[in-house]
N, C-alpha and C. Protein backbone atom coordinates (compact mmCIF):
# COMPACT_ATOMS: atom_id res chain seq x y z
N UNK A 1 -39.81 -24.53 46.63
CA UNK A 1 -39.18 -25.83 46.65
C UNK A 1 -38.99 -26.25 48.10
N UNK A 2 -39.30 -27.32 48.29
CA UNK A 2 -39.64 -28.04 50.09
C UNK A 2 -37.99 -28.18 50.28
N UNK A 3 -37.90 -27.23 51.40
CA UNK A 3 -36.77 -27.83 52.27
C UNK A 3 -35.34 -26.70 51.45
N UNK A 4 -35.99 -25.85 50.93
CA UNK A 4 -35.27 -24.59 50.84
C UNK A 4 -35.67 -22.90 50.94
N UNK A 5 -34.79 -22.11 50.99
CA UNK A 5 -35.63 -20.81 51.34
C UNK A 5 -36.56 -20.35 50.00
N UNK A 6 -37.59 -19.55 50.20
CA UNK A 6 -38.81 -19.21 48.93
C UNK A 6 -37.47 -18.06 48.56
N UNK A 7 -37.69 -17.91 47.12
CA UNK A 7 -36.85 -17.37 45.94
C UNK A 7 -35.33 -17.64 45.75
N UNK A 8 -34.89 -18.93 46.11
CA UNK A 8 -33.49 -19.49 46.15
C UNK A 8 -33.48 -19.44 44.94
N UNK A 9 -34.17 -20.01 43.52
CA UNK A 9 -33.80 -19.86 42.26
C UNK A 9 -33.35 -18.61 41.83
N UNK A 10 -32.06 -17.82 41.38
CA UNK A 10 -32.33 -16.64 40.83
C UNK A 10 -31.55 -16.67 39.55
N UNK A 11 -32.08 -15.94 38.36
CA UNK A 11 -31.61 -15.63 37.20
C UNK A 11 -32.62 -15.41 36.18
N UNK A 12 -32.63 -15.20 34.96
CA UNK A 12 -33.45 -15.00 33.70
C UNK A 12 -33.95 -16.10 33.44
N UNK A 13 -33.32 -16.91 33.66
CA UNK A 13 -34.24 -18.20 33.09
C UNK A 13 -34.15 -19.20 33.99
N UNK A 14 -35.36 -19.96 34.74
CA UNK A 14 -35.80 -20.71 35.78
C UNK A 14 -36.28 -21.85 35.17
N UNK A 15 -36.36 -23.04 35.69
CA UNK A 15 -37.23 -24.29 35.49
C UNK A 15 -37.62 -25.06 36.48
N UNK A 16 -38.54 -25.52 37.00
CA UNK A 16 -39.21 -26.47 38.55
C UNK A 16 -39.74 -27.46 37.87
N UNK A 17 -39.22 -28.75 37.93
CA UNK A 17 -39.64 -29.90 37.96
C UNK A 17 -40.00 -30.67 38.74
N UNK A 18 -41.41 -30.64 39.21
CA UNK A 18 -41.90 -31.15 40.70
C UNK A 18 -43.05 -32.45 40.51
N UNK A 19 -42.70 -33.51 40.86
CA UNK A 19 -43.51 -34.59 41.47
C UNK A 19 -44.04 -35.32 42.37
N UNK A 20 -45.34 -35.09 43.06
CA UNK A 20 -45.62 -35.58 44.41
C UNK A 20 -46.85 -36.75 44.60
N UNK A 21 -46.72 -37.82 45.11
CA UNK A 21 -47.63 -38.73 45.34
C UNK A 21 -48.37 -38.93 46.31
N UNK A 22 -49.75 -37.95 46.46
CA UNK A 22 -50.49 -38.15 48.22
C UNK A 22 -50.89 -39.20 47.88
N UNK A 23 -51.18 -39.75 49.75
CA UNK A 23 -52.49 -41.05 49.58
C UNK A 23 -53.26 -40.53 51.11
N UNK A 24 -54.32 -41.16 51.31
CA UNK A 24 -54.82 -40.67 52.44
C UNK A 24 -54.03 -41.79 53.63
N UNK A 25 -54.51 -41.01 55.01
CA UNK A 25 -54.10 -41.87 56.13
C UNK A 25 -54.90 -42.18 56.83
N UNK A 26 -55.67 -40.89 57.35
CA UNK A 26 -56.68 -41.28 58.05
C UNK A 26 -58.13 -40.33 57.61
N UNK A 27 -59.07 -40.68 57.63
CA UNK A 27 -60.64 -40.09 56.99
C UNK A 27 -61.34 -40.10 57.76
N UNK A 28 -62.00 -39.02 58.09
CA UNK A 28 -63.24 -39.54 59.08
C UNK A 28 -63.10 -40.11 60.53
N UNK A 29 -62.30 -39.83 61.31
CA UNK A 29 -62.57 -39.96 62.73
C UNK A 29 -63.20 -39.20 63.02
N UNK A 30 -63.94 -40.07 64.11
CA UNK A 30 -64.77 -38.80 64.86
C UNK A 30 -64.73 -39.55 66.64
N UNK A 31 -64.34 -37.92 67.03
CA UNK A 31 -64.06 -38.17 68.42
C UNK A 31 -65.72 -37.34 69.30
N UNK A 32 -65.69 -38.78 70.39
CA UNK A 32 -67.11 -38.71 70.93
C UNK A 32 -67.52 -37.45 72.35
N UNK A 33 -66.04 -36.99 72.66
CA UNK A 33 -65.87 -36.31 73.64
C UNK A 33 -65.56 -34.71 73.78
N UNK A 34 -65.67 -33.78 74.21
CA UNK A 34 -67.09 -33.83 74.70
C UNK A 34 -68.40 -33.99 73.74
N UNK A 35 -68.24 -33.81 72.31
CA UNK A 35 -69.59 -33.75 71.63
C UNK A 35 -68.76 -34.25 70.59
N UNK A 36 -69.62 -34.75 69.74
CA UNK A 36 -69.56 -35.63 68.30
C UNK A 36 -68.34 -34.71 67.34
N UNK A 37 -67.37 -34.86 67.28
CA UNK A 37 -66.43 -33.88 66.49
C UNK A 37 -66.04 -34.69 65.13
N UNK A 38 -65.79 -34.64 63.89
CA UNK A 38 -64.72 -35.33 62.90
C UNK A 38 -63.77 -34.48 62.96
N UNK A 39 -62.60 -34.92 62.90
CA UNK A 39 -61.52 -34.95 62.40
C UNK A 39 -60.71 -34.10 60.87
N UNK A 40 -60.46 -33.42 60.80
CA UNK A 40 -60.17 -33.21 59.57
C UNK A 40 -59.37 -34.41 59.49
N UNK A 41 -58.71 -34.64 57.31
CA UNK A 41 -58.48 -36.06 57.01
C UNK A 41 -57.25 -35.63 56.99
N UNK A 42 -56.37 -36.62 57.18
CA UNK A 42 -54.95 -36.93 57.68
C UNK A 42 -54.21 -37.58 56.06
N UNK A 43 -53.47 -36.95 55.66
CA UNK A 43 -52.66 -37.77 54.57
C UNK A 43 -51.07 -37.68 54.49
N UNK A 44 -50.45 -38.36 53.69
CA UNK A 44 -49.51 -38.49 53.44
C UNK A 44 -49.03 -38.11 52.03
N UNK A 45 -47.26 -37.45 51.69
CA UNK A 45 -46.86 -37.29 49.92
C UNK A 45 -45.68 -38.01 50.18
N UNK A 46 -45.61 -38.58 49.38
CA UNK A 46 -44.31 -38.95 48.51
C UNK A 46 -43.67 -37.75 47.64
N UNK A 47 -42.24 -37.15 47.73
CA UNK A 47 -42.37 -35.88 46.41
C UNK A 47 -40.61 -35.71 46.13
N UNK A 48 -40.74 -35.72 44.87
CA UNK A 48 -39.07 -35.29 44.49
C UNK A 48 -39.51 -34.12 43.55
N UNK A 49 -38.34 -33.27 43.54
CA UNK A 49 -38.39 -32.22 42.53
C UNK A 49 -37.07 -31.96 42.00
N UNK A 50 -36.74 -31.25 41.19
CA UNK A 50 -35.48 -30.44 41.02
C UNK A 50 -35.35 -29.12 40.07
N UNK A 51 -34.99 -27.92 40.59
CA UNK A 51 -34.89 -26.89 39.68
C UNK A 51 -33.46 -26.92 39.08
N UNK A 52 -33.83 -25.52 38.00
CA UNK A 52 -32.47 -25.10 37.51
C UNK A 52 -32.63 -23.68 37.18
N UNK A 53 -31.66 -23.12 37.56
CA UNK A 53 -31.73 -21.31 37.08
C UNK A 53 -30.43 -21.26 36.41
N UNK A 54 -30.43 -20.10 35.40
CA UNK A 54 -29.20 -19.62 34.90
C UNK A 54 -29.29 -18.38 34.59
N UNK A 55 -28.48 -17.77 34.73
CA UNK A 55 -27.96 -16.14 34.07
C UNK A 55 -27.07 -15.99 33.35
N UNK A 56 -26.40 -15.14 33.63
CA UNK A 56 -25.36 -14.76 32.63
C UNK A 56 -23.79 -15.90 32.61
N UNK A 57 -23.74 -15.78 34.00
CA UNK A 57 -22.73 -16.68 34.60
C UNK A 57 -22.86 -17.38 35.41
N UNK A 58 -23.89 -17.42 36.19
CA UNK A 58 -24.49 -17.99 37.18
C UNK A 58 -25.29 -19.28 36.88
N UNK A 59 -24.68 -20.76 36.92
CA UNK A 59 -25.74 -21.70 36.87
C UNK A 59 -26.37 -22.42 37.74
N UNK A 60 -27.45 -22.93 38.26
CA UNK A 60 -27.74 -22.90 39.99
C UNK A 60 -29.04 -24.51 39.55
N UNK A 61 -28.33 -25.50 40.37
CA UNK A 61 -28.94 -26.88 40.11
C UNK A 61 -29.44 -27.13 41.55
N UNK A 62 -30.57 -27.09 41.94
CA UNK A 62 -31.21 -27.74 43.58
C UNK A 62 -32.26 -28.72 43.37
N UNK A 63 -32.25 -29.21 44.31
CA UNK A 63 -33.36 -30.17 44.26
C UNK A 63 -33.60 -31.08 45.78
N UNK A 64 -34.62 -31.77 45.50
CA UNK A 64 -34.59 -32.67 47.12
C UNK A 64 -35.31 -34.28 46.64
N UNK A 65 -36.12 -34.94 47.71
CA UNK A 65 -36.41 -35.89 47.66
C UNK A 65 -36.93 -36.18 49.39
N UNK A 66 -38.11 -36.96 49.55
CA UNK A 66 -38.56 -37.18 51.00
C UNK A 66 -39.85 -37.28 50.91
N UNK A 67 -40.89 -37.08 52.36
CA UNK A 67 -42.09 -37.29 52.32
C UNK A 67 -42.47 -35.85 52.88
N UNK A 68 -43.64 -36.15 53.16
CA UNK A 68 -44.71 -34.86 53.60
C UNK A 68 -45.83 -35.55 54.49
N UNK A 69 -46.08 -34.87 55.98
CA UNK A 69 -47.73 -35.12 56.18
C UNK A 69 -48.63 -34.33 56.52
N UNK A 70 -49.64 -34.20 56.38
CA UNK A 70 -50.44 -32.80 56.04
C UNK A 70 -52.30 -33.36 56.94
N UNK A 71 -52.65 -31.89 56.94
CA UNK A 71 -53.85 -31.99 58.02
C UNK A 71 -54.80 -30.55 56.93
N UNK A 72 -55.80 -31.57 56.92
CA UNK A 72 -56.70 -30.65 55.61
C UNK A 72 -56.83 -30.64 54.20
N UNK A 73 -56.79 -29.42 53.82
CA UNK A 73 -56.76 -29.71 52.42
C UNK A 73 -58.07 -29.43 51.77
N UNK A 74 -57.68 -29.80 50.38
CA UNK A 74 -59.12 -29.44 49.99
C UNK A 74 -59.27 -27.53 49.53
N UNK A 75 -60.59 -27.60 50.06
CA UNK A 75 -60.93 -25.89 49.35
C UNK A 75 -60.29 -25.15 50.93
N UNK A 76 -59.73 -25.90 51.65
CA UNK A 76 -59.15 -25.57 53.35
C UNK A 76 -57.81 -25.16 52.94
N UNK A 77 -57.08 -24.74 53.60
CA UNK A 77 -55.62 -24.60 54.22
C UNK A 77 -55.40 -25.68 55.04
N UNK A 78 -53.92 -26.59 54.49
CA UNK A 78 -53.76 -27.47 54.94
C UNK A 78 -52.49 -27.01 56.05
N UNK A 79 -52.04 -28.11 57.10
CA UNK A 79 -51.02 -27.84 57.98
C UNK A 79 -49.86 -28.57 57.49
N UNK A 80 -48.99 -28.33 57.27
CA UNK A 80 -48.30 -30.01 56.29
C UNK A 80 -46.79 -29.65 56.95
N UNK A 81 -45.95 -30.50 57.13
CA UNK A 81 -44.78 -31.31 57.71
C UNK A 81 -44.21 -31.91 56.49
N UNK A 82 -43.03 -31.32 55.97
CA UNK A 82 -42.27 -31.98 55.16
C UNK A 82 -40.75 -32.56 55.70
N UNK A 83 -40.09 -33.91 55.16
CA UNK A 83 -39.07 -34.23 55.82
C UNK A 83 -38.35 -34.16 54.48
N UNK A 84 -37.30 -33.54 53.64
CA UNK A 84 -36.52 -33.34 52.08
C UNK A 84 -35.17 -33.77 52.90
N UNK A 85 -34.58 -34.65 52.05
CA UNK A 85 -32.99 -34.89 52.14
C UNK A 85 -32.90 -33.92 50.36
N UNK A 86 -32.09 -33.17 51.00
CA UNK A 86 -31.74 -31.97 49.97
C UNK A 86 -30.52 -32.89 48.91
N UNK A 87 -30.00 -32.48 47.57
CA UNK A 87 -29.55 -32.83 46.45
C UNK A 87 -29.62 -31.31 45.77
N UNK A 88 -28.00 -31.57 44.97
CA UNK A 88 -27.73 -30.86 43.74
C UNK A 88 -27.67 -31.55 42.16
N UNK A 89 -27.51 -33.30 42.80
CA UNK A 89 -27.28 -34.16 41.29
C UNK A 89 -28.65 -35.39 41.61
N UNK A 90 -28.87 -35.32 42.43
CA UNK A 90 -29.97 -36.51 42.68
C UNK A 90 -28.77 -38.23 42.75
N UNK A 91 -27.18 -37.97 43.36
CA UNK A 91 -26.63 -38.80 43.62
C UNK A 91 -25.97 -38.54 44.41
N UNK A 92 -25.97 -37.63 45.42
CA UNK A 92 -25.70 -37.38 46.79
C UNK A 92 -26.46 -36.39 47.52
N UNK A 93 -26.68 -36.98 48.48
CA UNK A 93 -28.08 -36.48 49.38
C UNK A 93 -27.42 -35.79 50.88
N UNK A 94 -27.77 -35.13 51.09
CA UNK A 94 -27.71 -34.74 52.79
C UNK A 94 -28.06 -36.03 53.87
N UNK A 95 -26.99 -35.80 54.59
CA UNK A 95 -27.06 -36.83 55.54
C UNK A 95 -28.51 -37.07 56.37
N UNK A 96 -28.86 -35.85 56.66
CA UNK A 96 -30.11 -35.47 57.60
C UNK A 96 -31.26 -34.92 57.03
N UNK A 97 -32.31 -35.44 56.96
CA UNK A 97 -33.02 -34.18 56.04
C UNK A 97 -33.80 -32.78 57.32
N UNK A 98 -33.90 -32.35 56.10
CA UNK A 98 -34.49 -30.68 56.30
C UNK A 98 -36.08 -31.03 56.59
N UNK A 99 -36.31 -30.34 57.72
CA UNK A 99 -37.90 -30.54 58.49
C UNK A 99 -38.11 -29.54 58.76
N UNK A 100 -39.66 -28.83 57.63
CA UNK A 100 -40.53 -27.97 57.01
C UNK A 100 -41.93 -27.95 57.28
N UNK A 101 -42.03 -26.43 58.21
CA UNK A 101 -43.69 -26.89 58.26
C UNK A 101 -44.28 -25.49 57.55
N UNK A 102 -45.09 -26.12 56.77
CA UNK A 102 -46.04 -25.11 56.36
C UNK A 102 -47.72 -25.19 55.83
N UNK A 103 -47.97 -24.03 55.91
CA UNK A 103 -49.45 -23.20 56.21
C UNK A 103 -49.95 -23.13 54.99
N UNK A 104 -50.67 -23.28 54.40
CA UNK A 104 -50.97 -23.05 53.21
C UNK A 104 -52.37 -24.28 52.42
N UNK A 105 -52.25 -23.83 51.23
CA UNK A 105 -53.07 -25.02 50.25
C UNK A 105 -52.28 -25.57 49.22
N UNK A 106 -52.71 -26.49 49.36
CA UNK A 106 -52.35 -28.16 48.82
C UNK A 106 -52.83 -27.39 47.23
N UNK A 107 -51.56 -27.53 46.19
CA UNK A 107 -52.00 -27.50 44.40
C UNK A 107 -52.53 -28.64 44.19
């Protein structure tokens, strides 16, 4: 989940409800110096999510909301920059959001 630590959900029973909207930004530049180079393509996400875990006694509600911009992709490893204003109800948000970079491939 963007903009929290990997395995923050904990208990027997988990749920991730995740929605994200890329679009491209930039495609295909190509820089002439010193030799003919392209660019890998430049895009942008839109993305909200929110989990829920529970155990025995333990009930655990997170979630966020923000954008993403990313370099690659594809059958590649992308570089991606996420900005999440973090949420527990999706009606109060963190003042500041949480700025996330990570290594990986784009689902």
């Amino acid at each position: 989940m963007p903009g929290y630590p990997r395995r923050v959900l904990v208990g027997t029973q988990a749920v991730i409800a995740s929605h994200e909207v890329r679009f491209p930004v930039l495609r295909g530049l190509v820089l002439g110096v010193p030799a003919a180079w392209e660019t890998p393509p430049i895009g942008g996400a839109l993305l909200a999510y929110m989990g829920w875990a529970r155990d025995q006694q333990v009930k655990t509600q997170l979630g966020g909301a923000g954008f993403g911009v990313y370099i690659g992709g594809g059958f590649m490893p992308a570089l991606r920059w996420n900005w999440v204003w973090l949420t527990d109800d999706f009606h109060n948000f963190t003042r500041r959001p949480v700025m996330q970079f990570v290594f990986g491939f784009n689902y």
